[in-house]
N, C-alpha and C. Protein backbone atom coordinates (compact mmCIF):
# COMPACT_ATOMS: atom_id res chain seq x y z
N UNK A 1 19.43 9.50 -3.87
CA UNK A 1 20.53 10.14 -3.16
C UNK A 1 21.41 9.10 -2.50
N UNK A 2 21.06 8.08 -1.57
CA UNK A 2 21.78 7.22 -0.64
C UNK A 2 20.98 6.00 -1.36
N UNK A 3 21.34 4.98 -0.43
CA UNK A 3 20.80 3.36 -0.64
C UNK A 3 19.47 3.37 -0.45
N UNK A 4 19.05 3.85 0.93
CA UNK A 4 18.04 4.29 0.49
C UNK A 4 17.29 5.38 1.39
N UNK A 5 16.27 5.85 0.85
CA UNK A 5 15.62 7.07 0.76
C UNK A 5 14.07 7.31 0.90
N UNK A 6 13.82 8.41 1.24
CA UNK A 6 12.29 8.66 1.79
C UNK A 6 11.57 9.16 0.82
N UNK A 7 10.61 8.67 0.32
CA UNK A 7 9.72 9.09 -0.66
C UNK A 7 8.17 9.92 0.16
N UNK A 8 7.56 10.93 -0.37
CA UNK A 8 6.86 11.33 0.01
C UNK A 8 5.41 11.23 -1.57
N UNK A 9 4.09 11.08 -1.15
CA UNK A 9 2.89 11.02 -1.95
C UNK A 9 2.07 11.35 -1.58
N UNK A 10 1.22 12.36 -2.27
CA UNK A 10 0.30 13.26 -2.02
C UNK A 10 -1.29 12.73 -2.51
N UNK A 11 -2.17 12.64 -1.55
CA UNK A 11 -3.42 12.40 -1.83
C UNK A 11 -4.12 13.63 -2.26
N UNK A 12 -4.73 13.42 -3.48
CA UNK A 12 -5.42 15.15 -4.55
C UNK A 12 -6.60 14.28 -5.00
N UNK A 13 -7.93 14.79 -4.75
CA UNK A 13 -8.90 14.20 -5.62
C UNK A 13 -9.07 12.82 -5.54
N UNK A 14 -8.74 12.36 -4.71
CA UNK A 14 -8.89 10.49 -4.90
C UNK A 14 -7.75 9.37 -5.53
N UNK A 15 -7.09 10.77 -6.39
CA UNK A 15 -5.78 9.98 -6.65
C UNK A 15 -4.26 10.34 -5.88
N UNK A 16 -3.78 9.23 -5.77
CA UNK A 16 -1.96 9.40 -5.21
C UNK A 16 -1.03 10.73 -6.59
N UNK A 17 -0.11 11.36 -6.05
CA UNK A 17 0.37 11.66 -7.01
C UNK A 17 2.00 10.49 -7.07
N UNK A 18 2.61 11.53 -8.07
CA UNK A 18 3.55 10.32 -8.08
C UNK A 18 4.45 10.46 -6.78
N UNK A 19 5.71 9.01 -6.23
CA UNK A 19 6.12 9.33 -5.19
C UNK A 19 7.35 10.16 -5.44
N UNK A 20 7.44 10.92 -5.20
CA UNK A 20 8.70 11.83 -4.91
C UNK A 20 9.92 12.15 -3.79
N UNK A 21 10.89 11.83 -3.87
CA UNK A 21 12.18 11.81 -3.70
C UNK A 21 12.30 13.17 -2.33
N UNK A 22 12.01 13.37 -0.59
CA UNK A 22 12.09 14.48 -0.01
C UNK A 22 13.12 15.23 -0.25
N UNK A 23 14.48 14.20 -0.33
CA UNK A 23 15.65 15.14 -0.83
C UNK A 23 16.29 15.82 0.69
N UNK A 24 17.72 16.33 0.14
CA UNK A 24 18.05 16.83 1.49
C UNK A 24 16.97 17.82 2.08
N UNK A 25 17.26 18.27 3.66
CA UNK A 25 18.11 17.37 4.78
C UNK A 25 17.71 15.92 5.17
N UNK A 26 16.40 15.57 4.49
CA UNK A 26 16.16 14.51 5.26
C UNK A 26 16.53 13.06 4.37
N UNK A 27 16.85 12.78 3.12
CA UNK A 27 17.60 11.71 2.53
C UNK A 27 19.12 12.91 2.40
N UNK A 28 20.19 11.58 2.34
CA UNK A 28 21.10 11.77 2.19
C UNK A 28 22.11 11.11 1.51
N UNK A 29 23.75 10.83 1.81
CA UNK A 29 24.29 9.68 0.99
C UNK A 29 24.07 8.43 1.67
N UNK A 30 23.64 8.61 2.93
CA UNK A 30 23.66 7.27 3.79
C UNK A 30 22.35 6.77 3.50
N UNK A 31 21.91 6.11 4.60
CA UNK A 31 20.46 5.15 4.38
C UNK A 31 19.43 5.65 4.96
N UNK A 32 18.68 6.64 4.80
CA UNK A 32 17.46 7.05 5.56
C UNK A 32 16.10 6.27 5.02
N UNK A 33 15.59 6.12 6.60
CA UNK A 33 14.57 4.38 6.73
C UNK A 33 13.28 5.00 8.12
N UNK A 34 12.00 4.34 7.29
CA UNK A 34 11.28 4.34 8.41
C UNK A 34 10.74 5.56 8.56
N UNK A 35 10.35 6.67 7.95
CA UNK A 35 10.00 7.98 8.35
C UNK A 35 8.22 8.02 8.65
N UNK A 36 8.15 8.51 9.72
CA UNK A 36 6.78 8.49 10.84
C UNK A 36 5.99 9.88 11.13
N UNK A 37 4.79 9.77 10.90
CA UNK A 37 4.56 11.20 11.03
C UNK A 37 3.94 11.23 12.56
N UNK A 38 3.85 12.05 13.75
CA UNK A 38 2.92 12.11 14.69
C UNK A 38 1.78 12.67 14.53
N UNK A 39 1.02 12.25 15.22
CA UNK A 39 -0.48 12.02 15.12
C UNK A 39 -0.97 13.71 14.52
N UNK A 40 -0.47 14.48 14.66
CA UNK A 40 -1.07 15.98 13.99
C UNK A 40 0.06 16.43 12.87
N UNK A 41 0.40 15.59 12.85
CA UNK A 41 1.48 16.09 11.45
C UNK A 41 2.24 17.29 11.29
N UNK A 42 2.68 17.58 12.69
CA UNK A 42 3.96 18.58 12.39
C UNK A 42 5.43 17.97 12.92
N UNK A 43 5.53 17.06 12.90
CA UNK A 43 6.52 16.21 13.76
C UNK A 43 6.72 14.63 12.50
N UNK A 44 7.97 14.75 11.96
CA UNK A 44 8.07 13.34 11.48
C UNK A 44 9.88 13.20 12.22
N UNK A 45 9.38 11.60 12.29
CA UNK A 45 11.12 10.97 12.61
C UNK A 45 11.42 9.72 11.68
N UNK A 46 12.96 9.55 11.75
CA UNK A 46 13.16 8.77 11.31
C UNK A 46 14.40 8.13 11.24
N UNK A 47 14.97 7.08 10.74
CA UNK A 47 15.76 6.78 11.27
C UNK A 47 17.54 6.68 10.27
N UNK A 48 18.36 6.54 10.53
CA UNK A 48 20.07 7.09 9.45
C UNK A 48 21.30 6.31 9.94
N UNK A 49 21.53 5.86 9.16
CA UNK A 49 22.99 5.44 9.54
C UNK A 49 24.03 6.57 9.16
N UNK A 50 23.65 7.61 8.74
CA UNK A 50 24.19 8.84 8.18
C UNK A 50 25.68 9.07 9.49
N UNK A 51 26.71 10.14 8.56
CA UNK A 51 27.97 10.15 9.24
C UNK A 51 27.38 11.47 10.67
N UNK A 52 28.21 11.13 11.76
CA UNK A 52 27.92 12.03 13.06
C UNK A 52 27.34 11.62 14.19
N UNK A 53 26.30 10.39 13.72
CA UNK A 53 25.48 9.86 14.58
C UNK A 53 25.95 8.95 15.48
N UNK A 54 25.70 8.17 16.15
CA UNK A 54 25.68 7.52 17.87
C UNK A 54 25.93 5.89 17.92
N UNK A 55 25.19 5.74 16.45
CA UNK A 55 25.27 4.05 16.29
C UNK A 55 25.09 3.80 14.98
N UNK A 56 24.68 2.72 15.06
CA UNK A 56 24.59 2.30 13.49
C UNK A 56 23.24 2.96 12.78
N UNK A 57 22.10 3.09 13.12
CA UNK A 57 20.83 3.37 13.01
C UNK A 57 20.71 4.79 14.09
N UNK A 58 20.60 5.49 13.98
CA UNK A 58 20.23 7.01 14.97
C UNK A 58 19.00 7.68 14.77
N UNK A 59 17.82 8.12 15.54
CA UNK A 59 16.74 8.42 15.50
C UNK A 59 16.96 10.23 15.39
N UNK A 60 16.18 10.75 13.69
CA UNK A 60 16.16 12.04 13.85
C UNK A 60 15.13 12.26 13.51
N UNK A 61 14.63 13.76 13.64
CA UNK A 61 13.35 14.06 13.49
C UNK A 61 13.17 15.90 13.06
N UNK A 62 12.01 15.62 11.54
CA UNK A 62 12.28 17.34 11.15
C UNK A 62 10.92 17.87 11.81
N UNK A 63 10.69 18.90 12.28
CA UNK A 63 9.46 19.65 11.93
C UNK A 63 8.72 19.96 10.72
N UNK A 64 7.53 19.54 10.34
CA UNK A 64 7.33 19.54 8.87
C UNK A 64 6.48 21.47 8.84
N UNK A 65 7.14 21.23 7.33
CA UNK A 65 6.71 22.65 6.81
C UNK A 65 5.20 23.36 7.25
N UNK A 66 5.03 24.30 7.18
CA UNK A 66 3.58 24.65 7.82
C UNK A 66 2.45 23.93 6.70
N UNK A 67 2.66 24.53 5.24
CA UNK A 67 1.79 24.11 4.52
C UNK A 67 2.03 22.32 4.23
N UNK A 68 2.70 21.54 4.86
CA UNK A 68 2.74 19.83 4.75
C UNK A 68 2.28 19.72 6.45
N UNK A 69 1.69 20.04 7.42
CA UNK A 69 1.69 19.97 8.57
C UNK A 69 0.60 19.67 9.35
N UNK A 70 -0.55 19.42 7.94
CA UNK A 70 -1.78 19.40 7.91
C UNK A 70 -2.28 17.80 8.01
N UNK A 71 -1.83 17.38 7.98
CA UNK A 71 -1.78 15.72 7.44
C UNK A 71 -2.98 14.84 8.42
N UNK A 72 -3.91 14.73 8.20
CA UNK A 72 -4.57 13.82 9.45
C UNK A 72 -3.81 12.34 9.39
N UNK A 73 -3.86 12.05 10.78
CA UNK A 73 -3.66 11.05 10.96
C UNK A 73 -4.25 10.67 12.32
N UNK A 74 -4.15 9.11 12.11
CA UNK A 74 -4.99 8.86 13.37
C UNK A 74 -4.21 7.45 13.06
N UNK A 75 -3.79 7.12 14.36
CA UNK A 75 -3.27 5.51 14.78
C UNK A 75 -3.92 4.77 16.03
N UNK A 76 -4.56 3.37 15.67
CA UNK A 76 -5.09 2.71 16.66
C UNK A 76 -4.32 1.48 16.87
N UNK A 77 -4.11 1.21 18.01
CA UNK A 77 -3.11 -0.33 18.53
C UNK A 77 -3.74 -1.12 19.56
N UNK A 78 -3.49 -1.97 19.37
CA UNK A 78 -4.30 -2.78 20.71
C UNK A 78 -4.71 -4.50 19.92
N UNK A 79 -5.26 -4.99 21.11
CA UNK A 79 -6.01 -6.38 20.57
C UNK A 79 -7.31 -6.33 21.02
N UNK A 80 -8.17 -7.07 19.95
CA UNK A 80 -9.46 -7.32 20.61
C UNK A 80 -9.71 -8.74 20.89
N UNK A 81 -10.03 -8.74 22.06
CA UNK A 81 -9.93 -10.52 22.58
C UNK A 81 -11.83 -10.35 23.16
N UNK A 82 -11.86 -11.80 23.52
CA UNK A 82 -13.23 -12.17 23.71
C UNK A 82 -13.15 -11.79 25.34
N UNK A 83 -13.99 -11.12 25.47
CA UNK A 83 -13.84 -10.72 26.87
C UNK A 83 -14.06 -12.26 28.16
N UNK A 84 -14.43 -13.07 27.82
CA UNK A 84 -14.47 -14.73 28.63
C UNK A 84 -13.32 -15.53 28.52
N UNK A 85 -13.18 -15.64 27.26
CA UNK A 85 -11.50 -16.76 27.17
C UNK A 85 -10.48 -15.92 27.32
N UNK A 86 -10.93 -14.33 26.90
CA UNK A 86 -9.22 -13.85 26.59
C UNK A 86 -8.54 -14.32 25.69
N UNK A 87 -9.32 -14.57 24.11
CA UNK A 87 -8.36 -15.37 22.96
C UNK A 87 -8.67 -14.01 21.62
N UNK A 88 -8.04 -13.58 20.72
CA UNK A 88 -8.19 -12.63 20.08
C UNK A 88 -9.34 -13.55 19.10
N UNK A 89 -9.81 -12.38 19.13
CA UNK A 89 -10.88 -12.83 17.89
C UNK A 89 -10.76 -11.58 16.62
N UNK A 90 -11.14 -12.76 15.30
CA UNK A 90 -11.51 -11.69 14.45
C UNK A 90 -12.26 -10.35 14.37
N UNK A 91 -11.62 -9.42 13.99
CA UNK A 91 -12.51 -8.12 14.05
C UNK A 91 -12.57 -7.41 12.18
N UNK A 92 -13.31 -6.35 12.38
CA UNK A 92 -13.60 -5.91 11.37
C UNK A 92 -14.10 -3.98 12.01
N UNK A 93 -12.64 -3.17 11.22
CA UNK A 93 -12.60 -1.63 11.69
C UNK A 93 -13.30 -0.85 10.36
N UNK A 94 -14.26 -0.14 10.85
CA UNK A 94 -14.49 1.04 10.07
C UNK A 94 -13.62 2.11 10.22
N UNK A 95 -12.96 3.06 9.18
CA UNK A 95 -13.28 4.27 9.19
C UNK A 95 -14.29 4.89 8.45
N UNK A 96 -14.76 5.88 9.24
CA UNK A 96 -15.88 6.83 8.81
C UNK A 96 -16.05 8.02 8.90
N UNK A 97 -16.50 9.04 7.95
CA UNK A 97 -15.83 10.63 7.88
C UNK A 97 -17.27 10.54 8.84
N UNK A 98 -17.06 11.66 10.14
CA UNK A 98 -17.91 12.21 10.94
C UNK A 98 -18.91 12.80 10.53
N UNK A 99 -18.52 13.70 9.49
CA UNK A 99 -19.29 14.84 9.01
C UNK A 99 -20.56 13.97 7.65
N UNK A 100 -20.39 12.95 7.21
CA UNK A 100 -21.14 12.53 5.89
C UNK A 100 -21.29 11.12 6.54
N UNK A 101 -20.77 10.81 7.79
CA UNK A 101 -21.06 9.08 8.07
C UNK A 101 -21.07 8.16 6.87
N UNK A 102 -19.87 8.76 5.87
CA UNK A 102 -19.46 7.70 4.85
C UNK A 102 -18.71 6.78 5.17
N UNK A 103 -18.77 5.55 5.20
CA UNK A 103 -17.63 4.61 5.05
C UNK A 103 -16.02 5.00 4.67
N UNK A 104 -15.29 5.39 4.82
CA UNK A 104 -13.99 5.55 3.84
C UNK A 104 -12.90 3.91 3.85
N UNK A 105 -13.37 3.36 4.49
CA UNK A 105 -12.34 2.46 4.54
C UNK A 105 -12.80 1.50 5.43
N UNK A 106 -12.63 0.51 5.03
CA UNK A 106 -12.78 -1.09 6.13
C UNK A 106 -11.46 -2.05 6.49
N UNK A 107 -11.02 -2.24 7.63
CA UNK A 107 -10.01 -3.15 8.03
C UNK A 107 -10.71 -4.53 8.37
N UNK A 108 -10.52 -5.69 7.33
CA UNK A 108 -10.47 -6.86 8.10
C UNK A 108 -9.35 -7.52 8.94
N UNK A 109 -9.30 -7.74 10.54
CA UNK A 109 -8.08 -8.40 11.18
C UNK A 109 -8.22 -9.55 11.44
N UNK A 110 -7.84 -10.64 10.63
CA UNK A 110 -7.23 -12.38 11.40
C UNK A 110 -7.24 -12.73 12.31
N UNK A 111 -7.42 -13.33 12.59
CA UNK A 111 -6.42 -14.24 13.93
C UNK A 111 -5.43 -14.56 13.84
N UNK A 112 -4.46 -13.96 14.77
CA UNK A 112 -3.29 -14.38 14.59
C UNK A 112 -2.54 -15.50 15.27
């Protein structure tokens, strides 16, 4: 539609489907960038240089559909430092489904 645009991909069975194009209202002819979901997934924003707006970049945001609204998400931020020096140290994050205490995923973090 515009320069550029918000693609949306659906997790089914273990596989991605393909990414698909949201399409109006939320791409347009202008540049829609950056789209964020909040933590329970009925709330995404994002950001447009689209005509009407305030500045160059303008922060909007849709309510997502009931049946897309489902979305888990979970965001963690922070540093982990050595509690004596106060210098970040390497870490290493699990996620793990509650219900089967499976592994789903491992984060290794650097030092930065």
């Amino acid at each position: 539609m515009g320069g550029r645009d918000i693609f949306q991909s659906k997790l089914i069975n273990t596989k991605w489907t393909k990414p698909e194009n949201m399409g109006y209202p939320i791409n347009t002819t202008a540049n829609d960038n950056y789209f964020t979901l909040i933590a329970d997934g009925t709330r995404g924003y994002f950001s447009s240089d689209r005509k009407g707006g305030r500045g160059a970049q303008d922060i909007y945001f849709l309510d997502m559909p009931a049946d897309a609204a489902n979305i888990p998400l979970t965001m963690i931020k922070g540093k982990i430092v050595n509690g004596e020096t106060g210098k970040p140290m390497p870490t290493k994050m699990y996620v793990v489904d509650k219900d089967t205490r499976r592994t789903l995923s491992l984060f290794t973090i650097p030092i930065q």
